[in-house]
N, C-alpha and C. Protein backbone atom coordinates (compact mmCIF):
# COMPACT_ATOMS: atom_id res chain seq x y z
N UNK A 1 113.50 65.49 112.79
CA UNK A 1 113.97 66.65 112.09
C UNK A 1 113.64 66.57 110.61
N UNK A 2 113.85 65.38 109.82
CA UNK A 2 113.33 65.40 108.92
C UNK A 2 111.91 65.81 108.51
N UNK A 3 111.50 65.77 109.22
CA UNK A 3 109.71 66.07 108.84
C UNK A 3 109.07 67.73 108.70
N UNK A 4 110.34 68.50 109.64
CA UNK A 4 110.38 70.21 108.85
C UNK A 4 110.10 70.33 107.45
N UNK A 5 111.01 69.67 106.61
CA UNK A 5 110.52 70.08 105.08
C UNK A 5 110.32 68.68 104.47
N UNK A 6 109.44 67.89 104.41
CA UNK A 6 109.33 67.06 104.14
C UNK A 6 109.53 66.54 102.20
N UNK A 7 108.60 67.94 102.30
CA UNK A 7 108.64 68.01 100.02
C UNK A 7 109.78 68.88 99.52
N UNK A 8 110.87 69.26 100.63
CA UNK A 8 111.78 69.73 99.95
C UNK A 8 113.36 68.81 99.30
N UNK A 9 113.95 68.90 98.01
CA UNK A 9 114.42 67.43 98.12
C UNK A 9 115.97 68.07 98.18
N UNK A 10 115.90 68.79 98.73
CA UNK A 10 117.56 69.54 99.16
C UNK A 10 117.61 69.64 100.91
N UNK A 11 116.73 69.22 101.40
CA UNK A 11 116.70 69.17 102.61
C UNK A 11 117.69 68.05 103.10
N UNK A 12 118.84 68.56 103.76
CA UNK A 12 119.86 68.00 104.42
C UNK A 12 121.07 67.39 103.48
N UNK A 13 121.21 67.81 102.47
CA UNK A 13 122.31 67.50 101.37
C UNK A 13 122.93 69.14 101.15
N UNK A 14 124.09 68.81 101.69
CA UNK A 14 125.03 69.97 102.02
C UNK A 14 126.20 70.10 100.69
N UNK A 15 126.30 71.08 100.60
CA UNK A 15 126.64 71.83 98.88
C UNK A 15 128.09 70.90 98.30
N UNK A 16 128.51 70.99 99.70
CA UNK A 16 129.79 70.01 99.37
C UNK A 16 129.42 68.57 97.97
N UNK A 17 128.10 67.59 99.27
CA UNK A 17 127.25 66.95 98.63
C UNK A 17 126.75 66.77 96.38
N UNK A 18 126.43 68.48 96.91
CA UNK A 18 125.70 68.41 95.76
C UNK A 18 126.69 68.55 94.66
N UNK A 19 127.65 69.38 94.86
CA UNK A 19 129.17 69.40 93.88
C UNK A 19 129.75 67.94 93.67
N UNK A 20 129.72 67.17 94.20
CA UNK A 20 130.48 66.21 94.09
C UNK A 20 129.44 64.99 92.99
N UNK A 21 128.03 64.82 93.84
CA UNK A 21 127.42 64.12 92.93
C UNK A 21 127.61 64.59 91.11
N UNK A 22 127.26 65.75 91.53
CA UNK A 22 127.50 66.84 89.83
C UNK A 22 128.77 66.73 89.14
N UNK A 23 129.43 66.62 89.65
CA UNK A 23 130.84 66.66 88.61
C UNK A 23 131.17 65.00 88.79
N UNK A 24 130.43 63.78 89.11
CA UNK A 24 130.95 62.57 89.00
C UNK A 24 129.95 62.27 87.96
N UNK A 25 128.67 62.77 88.15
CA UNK A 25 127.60 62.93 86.97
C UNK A 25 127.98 63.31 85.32
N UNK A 26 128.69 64.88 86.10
CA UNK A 26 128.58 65.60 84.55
C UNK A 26 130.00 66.08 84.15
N UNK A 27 130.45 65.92 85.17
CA UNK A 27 132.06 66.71 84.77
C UNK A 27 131.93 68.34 85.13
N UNK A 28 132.88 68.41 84.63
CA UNK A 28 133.54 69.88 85.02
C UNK A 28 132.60 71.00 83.96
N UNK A 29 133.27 70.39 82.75
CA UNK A 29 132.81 71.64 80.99
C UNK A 29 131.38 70.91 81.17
N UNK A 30 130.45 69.75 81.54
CA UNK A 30 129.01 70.06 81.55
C UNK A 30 128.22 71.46 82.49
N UNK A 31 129.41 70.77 83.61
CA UNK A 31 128.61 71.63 84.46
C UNK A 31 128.98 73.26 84.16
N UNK A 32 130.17 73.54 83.74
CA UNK A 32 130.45 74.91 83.30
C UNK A 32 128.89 75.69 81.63
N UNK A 33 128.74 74.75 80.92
CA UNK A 33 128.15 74.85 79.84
C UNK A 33 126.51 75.09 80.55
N UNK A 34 126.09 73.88 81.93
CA UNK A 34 124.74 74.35 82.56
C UNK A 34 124.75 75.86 83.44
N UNK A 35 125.90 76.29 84.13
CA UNK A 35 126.17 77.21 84.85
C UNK A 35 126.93 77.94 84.47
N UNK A 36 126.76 78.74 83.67
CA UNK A 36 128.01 79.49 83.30
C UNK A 36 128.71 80.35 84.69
N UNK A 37 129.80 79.95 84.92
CA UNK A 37 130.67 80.51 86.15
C UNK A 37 131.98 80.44 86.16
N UNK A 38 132.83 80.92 86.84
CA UNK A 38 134.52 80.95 86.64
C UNK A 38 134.80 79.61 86.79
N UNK A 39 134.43 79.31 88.62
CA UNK A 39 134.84 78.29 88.96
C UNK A 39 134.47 76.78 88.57
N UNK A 40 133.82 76.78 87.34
CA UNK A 40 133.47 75.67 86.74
C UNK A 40 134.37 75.01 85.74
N UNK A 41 134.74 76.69 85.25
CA UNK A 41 135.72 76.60 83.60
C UNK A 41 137.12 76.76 83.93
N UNK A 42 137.61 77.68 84.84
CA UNK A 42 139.28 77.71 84.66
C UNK A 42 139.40 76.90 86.18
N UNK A 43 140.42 76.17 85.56
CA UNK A 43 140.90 75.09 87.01
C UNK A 43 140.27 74.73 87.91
N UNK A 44 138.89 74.28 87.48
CA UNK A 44 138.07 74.02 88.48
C UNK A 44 138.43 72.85 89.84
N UNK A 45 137.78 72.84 91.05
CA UNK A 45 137.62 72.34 92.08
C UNK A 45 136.62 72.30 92.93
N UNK A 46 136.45 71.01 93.72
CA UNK A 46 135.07 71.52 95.20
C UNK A 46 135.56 72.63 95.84
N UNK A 47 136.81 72.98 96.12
CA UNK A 47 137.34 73.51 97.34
C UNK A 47 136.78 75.32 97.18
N UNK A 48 137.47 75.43 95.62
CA UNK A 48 137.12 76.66 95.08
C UNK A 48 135.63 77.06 94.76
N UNK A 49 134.83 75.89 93.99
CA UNK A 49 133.42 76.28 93.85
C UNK A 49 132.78 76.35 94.91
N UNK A 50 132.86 75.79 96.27
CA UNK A 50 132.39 76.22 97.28
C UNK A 50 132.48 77.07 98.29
N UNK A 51 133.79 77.67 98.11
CA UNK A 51 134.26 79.04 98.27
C UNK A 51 133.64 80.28 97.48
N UNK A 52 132.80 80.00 96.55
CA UNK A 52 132.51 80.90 95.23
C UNK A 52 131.37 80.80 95.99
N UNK A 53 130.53 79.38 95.59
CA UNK A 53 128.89 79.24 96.13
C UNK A 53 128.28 79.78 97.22
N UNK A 54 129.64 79.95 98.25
CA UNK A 54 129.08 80.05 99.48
C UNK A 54 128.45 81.70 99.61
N UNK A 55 129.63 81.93 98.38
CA UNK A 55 129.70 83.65 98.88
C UNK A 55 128.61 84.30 97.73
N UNK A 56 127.90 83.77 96.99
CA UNK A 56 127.40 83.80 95.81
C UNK A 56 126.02 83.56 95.59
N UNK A 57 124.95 83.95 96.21
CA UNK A 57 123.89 83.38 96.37
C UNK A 57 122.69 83.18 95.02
N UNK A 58 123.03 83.86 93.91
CA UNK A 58 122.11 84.02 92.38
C UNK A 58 122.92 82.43 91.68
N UNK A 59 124.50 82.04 92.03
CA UNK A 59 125.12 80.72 91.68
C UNK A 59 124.82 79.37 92.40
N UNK A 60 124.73 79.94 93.66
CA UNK A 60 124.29 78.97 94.30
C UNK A 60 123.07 78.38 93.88
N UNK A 61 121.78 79.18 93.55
CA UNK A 61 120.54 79.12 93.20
C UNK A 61 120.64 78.09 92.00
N UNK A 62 121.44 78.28 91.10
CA UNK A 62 121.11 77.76 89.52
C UNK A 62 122.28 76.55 89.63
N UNK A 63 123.21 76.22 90.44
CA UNK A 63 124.01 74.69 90.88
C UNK A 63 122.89 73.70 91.60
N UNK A 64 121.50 74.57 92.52
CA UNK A 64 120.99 73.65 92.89
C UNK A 64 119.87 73.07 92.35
N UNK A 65 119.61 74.06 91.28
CA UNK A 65 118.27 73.80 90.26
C UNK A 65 119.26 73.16 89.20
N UNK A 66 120.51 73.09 89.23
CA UNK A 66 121.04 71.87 88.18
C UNK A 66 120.86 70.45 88.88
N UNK A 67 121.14 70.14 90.27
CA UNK A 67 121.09 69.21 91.12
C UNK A 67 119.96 68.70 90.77
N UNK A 68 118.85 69.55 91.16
CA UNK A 68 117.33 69.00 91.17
C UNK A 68 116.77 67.99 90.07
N UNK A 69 117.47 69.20 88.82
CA UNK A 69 117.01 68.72 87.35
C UNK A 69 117.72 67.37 86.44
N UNK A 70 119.06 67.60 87.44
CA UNK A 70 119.69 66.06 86.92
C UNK A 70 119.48 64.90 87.70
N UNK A 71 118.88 65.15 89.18
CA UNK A 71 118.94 64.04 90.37
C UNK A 71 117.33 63.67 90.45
N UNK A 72 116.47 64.28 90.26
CA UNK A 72 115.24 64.75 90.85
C UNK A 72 114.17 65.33 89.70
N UNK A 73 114.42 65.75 89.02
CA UNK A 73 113.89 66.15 87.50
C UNK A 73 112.68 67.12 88.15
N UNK A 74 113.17 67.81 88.50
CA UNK A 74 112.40 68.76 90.10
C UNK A 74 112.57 70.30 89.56
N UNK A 75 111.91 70.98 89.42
CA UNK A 75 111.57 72.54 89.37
C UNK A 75 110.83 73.06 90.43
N UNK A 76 111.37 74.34 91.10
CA UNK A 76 110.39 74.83 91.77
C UNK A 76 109.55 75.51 91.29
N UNK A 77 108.38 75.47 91.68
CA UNK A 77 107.35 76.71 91.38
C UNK A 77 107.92 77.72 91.87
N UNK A 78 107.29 78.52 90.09
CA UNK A 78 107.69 79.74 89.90
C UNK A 78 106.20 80.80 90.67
N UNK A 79 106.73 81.80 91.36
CA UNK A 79 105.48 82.39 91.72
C UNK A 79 105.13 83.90 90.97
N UNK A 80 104.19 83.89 90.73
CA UNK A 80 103.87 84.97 90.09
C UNK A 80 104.50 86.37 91.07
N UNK A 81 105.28 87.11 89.93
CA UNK A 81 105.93 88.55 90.66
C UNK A 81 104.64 89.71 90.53
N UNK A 82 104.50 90.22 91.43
CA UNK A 82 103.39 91.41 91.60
C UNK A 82 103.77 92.95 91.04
């Protein structure tokens, strides 16, 4: 199963995952200051930001390009818009 996305480096690290590495990394106010979002800044939690993320797909996007860039130093290609 692994070999579906082989060059992708979010392949099989589940959001729960990626919140937790991030806020033992960066804290709460880093990660609020990289993402600007509610659930970062007032009373933050996993329980709540992944309740947010799940439902949130433009937040979700920029928590996992924080992942990439602090774990992985990883950008995706950008593709030219037509």
């Amino acid at each position: 199963m692994s070999n579906e996305q082989p060059n992708n480096p979010l392949h099989g690290v589940k959001l729960q995952e990626i919140l937790e590495r991030l806020e033992a990394e960066l804290g709460w106010q880093e990660m609020a200051q990289q993402v600007s979002i509610n659930c970062f800044k007032s009373d933050p939690s996993i329980k709540s930001s992944l309740k947010f993320l799940r439902k949130t797909p433009w937040a979700r996007e920029k928590v996992e390009q924080l992942y990439l860039d602090t774990f992985h130093g990883f950008s995706w290609p950008t593709t030219p818009k037509k």
